[in-house]
N, C-alpha and C. Protein backbone atom coordinates (compact mmCIF):
# COMPACT_ATOMS: atom_id res chain seq x y z
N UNK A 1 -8.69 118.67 14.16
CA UNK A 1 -7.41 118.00 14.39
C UNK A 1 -7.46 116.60 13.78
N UNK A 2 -6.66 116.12 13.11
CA UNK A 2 -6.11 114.90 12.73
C UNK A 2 -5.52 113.99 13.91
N UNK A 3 -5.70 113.11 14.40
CA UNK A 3 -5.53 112.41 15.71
C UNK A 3 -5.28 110.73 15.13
N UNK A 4 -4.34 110.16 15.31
CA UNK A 4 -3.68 109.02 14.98
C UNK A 4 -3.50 108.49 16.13
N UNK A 5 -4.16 107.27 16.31
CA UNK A 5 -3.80 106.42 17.92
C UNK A 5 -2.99 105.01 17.63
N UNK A 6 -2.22 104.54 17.78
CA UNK A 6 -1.78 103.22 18.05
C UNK A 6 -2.17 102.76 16.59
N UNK A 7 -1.84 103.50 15.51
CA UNK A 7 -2.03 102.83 13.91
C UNK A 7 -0.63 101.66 13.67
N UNK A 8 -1.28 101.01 13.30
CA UNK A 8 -0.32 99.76 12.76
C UNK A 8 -1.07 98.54 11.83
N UNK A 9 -0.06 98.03 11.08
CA UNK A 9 0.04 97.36 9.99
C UNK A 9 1.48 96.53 10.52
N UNK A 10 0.95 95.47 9.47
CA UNK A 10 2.29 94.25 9.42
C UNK A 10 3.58 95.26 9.35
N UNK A 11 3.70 96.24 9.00
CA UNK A 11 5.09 96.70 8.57
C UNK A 11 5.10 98.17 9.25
N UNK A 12 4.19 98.33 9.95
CA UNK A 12 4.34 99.48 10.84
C UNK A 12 3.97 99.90 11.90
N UNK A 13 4.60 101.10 12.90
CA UNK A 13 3.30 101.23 13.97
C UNK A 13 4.36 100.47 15.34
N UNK A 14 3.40 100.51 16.63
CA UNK A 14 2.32 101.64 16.00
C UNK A 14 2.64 102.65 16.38
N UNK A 15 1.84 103.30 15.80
CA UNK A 15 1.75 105.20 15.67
C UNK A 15 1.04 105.50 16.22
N UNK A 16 1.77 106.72 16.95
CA UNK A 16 0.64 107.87 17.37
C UNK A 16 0.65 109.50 17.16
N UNK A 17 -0.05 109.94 16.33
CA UNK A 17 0.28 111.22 16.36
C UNK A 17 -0.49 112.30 15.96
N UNK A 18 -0.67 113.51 16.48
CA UNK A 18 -1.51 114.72 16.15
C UNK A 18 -1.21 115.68 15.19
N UNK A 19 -2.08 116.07 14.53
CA UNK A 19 -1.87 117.23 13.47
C UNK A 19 -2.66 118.23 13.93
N UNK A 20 -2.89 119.73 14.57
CA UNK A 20 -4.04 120.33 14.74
C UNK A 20 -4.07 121.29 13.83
N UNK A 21 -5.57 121.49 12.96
CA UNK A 21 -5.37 122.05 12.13
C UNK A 21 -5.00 123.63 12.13
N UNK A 22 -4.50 124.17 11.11
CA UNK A 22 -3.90 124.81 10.66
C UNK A 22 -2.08 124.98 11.09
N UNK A 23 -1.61 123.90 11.53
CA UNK A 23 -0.41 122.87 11.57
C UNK A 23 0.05 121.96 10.43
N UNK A 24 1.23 122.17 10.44
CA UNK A 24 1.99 121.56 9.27
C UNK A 24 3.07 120.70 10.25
N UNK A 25 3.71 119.28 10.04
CA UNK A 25 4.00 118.26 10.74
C UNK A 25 4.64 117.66 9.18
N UNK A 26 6.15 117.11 9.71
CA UNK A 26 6.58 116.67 8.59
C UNK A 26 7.48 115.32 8.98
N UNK A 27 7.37 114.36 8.14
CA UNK A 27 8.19 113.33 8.67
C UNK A 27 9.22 112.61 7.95
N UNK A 28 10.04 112.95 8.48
CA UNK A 28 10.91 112.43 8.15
C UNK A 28 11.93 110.86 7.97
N UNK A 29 12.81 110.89 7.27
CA UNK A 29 13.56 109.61 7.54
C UNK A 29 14.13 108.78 6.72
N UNK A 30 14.98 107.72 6.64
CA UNK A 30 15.46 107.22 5.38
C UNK A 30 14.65 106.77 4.44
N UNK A 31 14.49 106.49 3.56
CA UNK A 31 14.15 105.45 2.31
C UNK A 31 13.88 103.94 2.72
N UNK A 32 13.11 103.41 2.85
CA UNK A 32 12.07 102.28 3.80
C UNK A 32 11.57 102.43 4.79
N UNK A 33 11.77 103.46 5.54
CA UNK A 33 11.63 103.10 6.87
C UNK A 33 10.04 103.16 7.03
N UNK A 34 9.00 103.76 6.06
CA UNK A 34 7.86 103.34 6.42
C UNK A 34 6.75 104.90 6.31
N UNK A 35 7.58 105.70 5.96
CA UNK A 35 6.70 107.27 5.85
C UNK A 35 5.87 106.97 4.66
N UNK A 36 6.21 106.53 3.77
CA UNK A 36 5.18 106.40 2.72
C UNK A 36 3.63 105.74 3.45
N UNK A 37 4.13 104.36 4.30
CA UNK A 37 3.24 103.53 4.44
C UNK A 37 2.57 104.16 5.66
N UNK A 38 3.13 105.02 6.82
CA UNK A 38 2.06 105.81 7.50
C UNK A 38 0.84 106.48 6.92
N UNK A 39 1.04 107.26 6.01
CA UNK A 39 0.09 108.21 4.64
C UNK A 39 -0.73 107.06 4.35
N UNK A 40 -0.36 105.81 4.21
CA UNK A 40 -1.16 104.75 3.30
C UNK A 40 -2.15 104.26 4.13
N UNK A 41 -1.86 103.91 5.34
CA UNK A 41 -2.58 104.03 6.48
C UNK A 41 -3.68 104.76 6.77
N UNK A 42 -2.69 105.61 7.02
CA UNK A 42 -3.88 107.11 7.43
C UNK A 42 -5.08 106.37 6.75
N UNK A 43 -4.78 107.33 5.39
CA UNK A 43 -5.99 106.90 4.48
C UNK A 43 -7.13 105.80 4.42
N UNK A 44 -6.75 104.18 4.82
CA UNK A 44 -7.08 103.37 4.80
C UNK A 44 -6.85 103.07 3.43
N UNK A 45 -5.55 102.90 2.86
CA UNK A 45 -5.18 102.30 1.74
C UNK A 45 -4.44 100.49 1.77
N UNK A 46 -4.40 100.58 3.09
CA UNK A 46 -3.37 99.39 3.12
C UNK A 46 -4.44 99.03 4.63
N UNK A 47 -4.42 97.16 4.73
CA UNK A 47 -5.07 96.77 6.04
C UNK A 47 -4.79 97.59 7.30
N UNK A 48 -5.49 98.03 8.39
CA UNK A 48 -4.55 98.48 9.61
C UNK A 48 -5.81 98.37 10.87
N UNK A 49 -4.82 98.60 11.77
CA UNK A 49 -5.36 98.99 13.15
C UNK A 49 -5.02 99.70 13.64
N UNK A 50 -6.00 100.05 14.60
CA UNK A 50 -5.68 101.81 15.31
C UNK A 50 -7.00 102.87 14.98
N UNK A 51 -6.73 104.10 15.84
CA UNK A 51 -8.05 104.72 15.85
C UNK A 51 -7.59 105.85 14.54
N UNK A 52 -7.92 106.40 14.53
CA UNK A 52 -7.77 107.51 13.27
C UNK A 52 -8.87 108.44 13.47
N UNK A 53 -8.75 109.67 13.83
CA UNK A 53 -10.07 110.73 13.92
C UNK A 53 -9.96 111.78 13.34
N UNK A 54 -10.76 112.88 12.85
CA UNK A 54 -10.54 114.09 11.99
C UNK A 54 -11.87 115.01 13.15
N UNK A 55 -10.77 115.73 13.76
CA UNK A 55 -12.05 116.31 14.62
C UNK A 55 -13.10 115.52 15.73
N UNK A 56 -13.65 115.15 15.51
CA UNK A 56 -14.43 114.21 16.86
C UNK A 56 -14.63 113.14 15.70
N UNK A 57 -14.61 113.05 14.83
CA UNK A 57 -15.36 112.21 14.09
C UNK A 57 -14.19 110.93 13.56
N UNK A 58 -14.42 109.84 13.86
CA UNK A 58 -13.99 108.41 13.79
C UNK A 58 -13.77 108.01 12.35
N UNK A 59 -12.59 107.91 11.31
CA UNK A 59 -12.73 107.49 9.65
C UNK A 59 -13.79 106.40 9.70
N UNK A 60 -13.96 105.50 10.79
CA UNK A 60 -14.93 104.04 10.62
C UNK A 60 -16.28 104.58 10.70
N UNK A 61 -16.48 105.66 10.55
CA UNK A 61 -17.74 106.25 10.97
C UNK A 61 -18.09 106.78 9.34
N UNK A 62 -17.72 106.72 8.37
CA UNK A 62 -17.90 107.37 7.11
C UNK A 62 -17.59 106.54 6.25
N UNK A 63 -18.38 106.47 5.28
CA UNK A 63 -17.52 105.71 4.07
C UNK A 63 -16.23 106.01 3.48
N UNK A 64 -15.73 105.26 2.96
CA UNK A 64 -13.87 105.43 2.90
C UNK A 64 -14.22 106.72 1.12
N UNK A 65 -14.54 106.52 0.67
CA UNK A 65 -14.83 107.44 -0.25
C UNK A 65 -14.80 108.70 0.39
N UNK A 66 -15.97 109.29 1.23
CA UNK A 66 -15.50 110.55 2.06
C UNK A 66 -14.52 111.01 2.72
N UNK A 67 -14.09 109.83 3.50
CA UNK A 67 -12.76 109.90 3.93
C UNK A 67 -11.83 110.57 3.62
N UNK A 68 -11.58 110.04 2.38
CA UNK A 68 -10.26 109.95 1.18
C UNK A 68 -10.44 111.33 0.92
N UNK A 69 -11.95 112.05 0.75
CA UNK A 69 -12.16 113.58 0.41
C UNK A 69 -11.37 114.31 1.37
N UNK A 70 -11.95 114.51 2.62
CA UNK A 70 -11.61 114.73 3.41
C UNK A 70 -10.19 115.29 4.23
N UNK A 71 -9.22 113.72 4.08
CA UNK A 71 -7.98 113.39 4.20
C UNK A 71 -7.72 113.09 3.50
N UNK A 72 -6.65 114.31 2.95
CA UNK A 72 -6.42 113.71 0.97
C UNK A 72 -5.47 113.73 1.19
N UNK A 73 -4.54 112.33 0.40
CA UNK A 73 -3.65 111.91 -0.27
C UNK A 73 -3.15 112.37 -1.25
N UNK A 74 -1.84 113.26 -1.52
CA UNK A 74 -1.41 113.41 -2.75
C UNK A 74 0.22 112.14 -2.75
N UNK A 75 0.30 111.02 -3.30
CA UNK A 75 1.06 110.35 -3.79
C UNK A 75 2.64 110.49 -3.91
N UNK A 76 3.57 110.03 -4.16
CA UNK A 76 5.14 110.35 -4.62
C UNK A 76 4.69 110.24 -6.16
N UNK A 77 3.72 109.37 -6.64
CA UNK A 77 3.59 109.08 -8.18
C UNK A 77 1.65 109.30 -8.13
N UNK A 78 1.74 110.30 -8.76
CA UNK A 78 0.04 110.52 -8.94
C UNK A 78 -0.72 109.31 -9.98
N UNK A 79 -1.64 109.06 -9.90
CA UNK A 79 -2.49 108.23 -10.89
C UNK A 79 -3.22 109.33 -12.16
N UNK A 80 -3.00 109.11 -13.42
CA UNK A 80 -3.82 109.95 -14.24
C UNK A 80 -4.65 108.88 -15.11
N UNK A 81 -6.10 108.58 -15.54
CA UNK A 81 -6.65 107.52 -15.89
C UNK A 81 -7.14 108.19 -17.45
N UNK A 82 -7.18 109.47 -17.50
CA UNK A 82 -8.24 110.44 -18.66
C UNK A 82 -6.92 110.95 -19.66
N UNK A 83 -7.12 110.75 -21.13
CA UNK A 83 -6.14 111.69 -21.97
C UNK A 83 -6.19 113.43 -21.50
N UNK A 84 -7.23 113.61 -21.22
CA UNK A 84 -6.70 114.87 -20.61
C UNK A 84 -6.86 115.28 -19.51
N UNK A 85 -6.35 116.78 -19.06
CA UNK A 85 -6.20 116.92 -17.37
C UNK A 85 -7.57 117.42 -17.33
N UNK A 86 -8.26 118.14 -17.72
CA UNK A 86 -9.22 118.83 -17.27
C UNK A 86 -10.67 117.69 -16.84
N UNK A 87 -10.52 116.24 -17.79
CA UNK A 87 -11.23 115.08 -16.97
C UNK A 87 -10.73 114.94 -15.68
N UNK A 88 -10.00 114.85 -15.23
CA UNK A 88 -9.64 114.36 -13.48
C UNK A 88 -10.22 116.03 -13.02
N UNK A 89 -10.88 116.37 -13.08
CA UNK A 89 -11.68 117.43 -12.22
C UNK A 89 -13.23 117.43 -12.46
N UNK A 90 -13.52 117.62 -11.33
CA UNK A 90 -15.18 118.29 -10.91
C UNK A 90 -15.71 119.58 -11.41
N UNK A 91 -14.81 120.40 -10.75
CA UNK A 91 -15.65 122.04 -10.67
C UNK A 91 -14.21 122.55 -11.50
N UNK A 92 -14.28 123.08 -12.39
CA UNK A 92 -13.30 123.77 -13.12
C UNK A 92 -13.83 125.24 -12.58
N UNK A 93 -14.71 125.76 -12.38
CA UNK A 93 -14.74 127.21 -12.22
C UNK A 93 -14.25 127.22 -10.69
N UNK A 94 -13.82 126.65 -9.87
CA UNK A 94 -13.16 126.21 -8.27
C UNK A 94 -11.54 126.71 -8.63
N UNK A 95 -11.60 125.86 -9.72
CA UNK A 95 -10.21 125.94 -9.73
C UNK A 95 -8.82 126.92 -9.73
N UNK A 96 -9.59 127.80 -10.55
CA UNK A 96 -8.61 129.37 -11.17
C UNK A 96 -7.17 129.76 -9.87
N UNK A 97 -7.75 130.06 -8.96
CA UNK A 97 -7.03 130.52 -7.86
C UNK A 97 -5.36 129.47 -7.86
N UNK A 98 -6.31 127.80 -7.73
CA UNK A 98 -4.98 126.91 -7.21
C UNK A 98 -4.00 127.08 -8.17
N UNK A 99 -4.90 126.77 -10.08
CA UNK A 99 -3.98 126.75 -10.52
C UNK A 99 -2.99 127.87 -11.07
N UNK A 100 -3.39 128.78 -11.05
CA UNK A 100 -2.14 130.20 -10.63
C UNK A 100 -1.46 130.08 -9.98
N UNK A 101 -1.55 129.21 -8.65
CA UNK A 101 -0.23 129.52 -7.30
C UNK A 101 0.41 128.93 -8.23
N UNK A 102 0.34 127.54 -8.82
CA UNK A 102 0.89 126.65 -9.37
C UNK A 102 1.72 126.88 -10.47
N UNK A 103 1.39 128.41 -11.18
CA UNK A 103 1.36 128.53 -12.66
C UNK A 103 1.13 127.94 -13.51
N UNK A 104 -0.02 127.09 -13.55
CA UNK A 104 -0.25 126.20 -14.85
C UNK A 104 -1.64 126.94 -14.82
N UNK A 105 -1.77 127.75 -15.55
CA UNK A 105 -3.49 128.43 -15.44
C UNK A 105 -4.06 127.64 -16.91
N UNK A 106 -3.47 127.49 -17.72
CA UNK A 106 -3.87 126.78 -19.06
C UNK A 106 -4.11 125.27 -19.08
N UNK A 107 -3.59 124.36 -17.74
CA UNK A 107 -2.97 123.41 -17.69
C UNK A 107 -4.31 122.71 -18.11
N UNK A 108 -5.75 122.99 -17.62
CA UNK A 108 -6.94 121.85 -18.06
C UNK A 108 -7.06 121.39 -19.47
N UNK A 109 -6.95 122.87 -20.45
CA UNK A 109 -6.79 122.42 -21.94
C UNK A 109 -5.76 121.49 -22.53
N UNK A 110 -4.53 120.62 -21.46
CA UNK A 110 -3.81 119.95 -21.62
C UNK A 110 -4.01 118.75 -22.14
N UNK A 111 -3.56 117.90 -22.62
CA UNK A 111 -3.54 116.20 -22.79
C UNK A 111 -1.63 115.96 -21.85
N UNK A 112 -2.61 115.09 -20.77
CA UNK A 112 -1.64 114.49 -19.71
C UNK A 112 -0.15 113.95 -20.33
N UNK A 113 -0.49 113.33 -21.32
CA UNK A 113 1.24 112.83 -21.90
C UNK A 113 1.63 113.73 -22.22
N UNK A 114 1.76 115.51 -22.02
CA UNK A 114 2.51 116.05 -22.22
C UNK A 114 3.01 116.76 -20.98
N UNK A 115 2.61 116.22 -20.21
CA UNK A 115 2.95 117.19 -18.71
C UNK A 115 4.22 116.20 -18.30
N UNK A 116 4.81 117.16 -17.63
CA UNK A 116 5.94 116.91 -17.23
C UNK A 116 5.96 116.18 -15.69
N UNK A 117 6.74 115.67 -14.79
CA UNK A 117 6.82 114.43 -13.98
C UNK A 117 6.29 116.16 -12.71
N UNK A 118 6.84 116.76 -13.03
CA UNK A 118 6.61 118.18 -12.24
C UNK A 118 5.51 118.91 -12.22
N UNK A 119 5.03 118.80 -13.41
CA UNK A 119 3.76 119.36 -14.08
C UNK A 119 2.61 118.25 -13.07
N UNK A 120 2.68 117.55 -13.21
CA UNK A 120 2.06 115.89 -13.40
C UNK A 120 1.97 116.23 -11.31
N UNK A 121 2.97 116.63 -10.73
CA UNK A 121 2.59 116.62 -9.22
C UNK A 121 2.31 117.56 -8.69
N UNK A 122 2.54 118.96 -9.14
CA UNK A 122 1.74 120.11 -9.34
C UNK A 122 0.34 120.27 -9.37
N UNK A 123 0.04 119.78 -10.45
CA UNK A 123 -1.58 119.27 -10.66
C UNK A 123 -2.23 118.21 -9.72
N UNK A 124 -1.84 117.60 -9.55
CA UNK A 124 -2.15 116.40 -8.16
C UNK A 124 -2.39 117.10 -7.15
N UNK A 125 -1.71 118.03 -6.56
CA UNK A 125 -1.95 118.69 -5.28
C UNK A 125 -3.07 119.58 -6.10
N UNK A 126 -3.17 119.76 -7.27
CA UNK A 126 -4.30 120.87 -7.06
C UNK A 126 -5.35 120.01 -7.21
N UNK A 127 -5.61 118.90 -7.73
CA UNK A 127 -6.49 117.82 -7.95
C UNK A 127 -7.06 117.57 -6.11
N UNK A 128 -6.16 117.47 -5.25
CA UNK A 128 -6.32 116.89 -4.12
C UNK A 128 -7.52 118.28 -3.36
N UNK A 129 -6.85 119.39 -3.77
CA UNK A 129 -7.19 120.55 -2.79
C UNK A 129 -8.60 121.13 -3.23
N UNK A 130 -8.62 121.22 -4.47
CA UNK A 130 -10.25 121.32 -5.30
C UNK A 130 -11.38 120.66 -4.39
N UNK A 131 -11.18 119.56 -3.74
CA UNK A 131 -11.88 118.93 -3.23
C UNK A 131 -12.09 119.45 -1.59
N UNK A 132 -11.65 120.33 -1.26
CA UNK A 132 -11.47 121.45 0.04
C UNK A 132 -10.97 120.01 1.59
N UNK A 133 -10.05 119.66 1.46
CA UNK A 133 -10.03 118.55 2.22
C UNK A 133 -9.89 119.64 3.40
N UNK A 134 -9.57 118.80 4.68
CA UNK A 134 -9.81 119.36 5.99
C UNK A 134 -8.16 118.91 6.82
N UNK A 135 -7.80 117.44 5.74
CA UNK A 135 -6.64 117.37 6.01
C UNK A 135 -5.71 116.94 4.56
N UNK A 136 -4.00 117.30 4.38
CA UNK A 136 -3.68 116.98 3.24
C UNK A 136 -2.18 116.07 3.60
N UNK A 137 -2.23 115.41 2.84
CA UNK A 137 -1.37 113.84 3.50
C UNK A 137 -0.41 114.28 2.12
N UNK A 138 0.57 114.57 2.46
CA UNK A 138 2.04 114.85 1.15
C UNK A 138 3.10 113.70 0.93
N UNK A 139 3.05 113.60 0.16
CA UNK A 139 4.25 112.45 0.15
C UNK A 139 5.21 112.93 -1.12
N UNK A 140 6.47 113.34 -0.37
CA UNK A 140 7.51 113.74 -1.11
C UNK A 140 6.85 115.19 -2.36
N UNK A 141 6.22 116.18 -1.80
CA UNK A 141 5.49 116.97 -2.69
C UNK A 141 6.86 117.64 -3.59
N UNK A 142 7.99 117.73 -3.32
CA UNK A 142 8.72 118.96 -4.24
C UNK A 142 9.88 118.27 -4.49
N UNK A 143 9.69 116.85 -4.44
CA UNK A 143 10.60 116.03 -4.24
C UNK A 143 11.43 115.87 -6.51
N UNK A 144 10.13 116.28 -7.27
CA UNK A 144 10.56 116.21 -8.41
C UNK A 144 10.79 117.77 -9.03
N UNK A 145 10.42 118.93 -8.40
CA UNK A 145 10.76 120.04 -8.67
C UNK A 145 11.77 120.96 -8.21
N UNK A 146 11.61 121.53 -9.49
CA UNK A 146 12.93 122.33 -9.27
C UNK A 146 12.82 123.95 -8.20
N UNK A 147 13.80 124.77 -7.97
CA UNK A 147 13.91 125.54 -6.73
C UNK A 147 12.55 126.50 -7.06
N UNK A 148 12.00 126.91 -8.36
CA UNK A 148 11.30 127.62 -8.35
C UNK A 148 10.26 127.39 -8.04
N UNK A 149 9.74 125.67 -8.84
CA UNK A 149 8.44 125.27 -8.61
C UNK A 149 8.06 124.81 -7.37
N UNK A 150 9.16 124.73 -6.49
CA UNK A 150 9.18 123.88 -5.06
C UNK A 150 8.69 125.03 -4.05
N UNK A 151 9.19 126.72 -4.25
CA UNK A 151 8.61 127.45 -3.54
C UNK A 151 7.13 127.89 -4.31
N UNK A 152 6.73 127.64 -4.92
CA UNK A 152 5.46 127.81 -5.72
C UNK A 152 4.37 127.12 -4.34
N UNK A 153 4.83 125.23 -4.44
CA UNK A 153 4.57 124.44 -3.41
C UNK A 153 4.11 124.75 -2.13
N UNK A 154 5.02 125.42 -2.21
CA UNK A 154 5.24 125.56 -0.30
C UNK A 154 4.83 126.70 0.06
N UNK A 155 4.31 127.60 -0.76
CA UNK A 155 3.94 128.64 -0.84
C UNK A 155 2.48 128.36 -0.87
N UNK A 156 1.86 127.23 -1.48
CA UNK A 156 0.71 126.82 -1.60
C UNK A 156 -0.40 126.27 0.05
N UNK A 157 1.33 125.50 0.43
CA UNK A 157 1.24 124.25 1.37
C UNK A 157 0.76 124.88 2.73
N UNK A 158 1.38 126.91 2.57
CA UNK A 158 1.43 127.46 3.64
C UNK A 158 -0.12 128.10 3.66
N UNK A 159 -0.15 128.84 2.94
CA UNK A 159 -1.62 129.04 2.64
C UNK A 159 -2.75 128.25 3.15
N UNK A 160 -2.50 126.63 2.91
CA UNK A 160 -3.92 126.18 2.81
C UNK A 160 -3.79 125.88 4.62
N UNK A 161 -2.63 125.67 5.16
CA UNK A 161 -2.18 125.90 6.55
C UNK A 161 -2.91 127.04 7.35
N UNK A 162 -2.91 128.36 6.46
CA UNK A 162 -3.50 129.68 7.00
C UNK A 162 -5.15 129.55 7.21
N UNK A 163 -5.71 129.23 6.19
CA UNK A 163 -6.71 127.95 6.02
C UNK A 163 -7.33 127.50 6.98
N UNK A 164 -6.79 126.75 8.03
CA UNK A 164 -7.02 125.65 8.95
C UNK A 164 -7.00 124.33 8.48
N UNK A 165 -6.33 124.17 7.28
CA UNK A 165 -6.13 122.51 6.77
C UNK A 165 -4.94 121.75 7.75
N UNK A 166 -4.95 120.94 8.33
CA UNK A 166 -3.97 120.16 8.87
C UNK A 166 -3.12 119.33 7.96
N UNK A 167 -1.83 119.85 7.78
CA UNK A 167 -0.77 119.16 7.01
C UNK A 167 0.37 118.51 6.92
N UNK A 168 0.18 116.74 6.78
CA UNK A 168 1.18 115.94 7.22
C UNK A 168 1.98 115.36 5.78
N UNK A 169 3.53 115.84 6.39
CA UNK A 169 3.37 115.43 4.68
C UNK A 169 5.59 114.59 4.79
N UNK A 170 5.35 113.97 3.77
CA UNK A 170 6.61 113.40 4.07
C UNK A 170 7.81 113.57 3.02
N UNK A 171 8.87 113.81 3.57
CA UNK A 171 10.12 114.55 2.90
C UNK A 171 11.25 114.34 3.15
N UNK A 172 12.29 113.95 2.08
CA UNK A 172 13.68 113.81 2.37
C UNK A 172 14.67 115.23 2.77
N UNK A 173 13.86 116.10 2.42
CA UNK A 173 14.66 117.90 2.75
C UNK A 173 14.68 118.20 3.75
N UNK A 174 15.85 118.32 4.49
CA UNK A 174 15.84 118.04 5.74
C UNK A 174 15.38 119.89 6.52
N UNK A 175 15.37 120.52 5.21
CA UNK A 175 15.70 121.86 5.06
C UNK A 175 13.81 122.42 4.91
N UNK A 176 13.32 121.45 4.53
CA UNK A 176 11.68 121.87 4.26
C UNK A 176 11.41 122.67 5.15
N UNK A 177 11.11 121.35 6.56
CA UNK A 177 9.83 121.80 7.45
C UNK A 177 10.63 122.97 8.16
N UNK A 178 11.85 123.42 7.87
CA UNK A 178 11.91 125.25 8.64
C UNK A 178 11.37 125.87 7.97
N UNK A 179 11.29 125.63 6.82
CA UNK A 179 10.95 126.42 5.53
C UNK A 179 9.33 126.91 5.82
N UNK A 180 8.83 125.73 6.03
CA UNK A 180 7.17 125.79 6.50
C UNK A 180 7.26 125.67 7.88
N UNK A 181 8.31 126.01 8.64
CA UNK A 181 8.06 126.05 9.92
C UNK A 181 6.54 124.83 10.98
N UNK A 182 7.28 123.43 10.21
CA UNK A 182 6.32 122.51 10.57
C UNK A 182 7.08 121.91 11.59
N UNK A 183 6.20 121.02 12.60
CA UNK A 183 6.97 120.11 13.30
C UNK A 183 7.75 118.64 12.49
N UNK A 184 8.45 118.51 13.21
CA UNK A 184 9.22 117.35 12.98
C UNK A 184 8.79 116.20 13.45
N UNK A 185 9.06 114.78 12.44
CA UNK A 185 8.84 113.56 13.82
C UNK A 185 10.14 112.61 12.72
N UNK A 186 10.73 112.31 12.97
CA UNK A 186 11.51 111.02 12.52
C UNK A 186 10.83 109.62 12.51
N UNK A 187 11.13 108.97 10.98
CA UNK A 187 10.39 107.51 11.47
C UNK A 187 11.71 106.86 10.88
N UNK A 188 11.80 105.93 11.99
CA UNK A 188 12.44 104.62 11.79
C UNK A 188 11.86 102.96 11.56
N UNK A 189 11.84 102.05 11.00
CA UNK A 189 11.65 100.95 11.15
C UNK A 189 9.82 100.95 11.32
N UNK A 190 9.08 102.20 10.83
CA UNK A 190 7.83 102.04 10.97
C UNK A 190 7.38 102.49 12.31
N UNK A 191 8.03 103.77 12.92
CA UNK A 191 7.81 103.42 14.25
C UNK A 191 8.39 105.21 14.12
N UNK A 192 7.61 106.04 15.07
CA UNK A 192 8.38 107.26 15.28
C UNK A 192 9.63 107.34 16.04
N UNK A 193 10.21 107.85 15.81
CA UNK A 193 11.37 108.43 17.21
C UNK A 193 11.26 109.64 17.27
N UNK A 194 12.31 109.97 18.97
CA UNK A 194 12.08 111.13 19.26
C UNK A 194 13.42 111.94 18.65
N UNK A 195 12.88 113.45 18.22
CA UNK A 195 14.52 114.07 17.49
C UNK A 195 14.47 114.86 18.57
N UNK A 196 16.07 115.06 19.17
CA UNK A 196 16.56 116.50 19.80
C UNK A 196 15.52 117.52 19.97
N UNK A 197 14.88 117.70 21.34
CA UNK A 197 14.78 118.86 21.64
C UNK A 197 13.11 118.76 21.08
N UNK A 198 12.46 117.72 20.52
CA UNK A 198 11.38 117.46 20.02
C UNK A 198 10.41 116.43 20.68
N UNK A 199 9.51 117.07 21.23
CA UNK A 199 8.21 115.85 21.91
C UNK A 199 7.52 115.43 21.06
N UNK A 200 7.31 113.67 21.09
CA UNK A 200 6.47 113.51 20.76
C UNK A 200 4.62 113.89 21.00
């Protein structure tokens, strides 16, 4: 389980909230209100306070490098540093499976300036999952694709769910998390609220 206690930052928080794995949890809410910067948190990307646990085990208890393995971050805007895709990977023989859900099975022989903004977050989630995290932190995953590639996604998202990966991930579709049949949480002002008919 993913376990979030009283997380806060200058601009958020605090938070509290559970993911148990093989659970999908989605959050929602306008444009500032701070879902990006929960994920950023989590992670330990941005200063914070609060407990943060993955199973019994404490993030302050590991180096933030493992962490990050661990509880992976896939971005609204991925980072690519290598002319081609098949540098941003480890184990290419790992890979085959993800990148089929994905349909990019060719995609390593690529050079990155030709992938598309879709292509480009496609590959990110498979970049993230190669690494067998335990939890996967989404931010806006299908938010640049279109109806086909978005159930490709979620088709992926459900799977790694079947899995036992715990998956928190954040979205303007208000239509998603039935889709993945995830829980809901609304954030406002950096701060959850409660929706209709929904416990925190």
């Amino acid at each position: 389980m993913l376990a979030i206690e009283d997380l806060r930052t200058p601009l958020i928080g605090p938070v509290s909230l559970a993911v148990e794995r093989g659970q999908i949890s989605a959050l929602l809410g306008p444009s500032g209100s701070g879902k990006s910067l929960i994920l950023r948190a989590i992670v330990d990307l941005d200063p914070n306070e609060g407990t943060v646990t993955l199973d019994v085990q404490e993030r302050a208890s590991m180096p933030a490098p493992e962490w990050r393995r661990r509880v992976a971050l896939v971005p609204a805007e991925s980072g690519w540093w290598a002319d081609r895709v098949c540098d941003h990977f480890d184990a290419e023989s790992e890979l085959a499976g993800l990148l089929e859900a994905v349909e990019l099975p060719e995609a390593l022989d690529w050079y990155v300036a030709r992938l598309s903004s879709g292509e480009r977050h496609r590959l990110a989630i498979v970049r993230a999952l190669a690494n067998r995290p335990d939890a996967l932190l989404l931010d806006e995953p299908t938010a640049t694709l279109d109806e086909h590639a978005t159930g490709l996604v979620e088709a992926l998202i459900r799977d790694q769910c079947e899995r036992g990966v715990a998956v928190l991930l954040v979205t303007h579709d208000e239509a998603q998390p039935a889709r993945l049949s995830a829980g809901r949480h609304r954030v406002e002002r950096g701060r959850l609220v409660s929706l209709p008919g929904v416990a925190l």
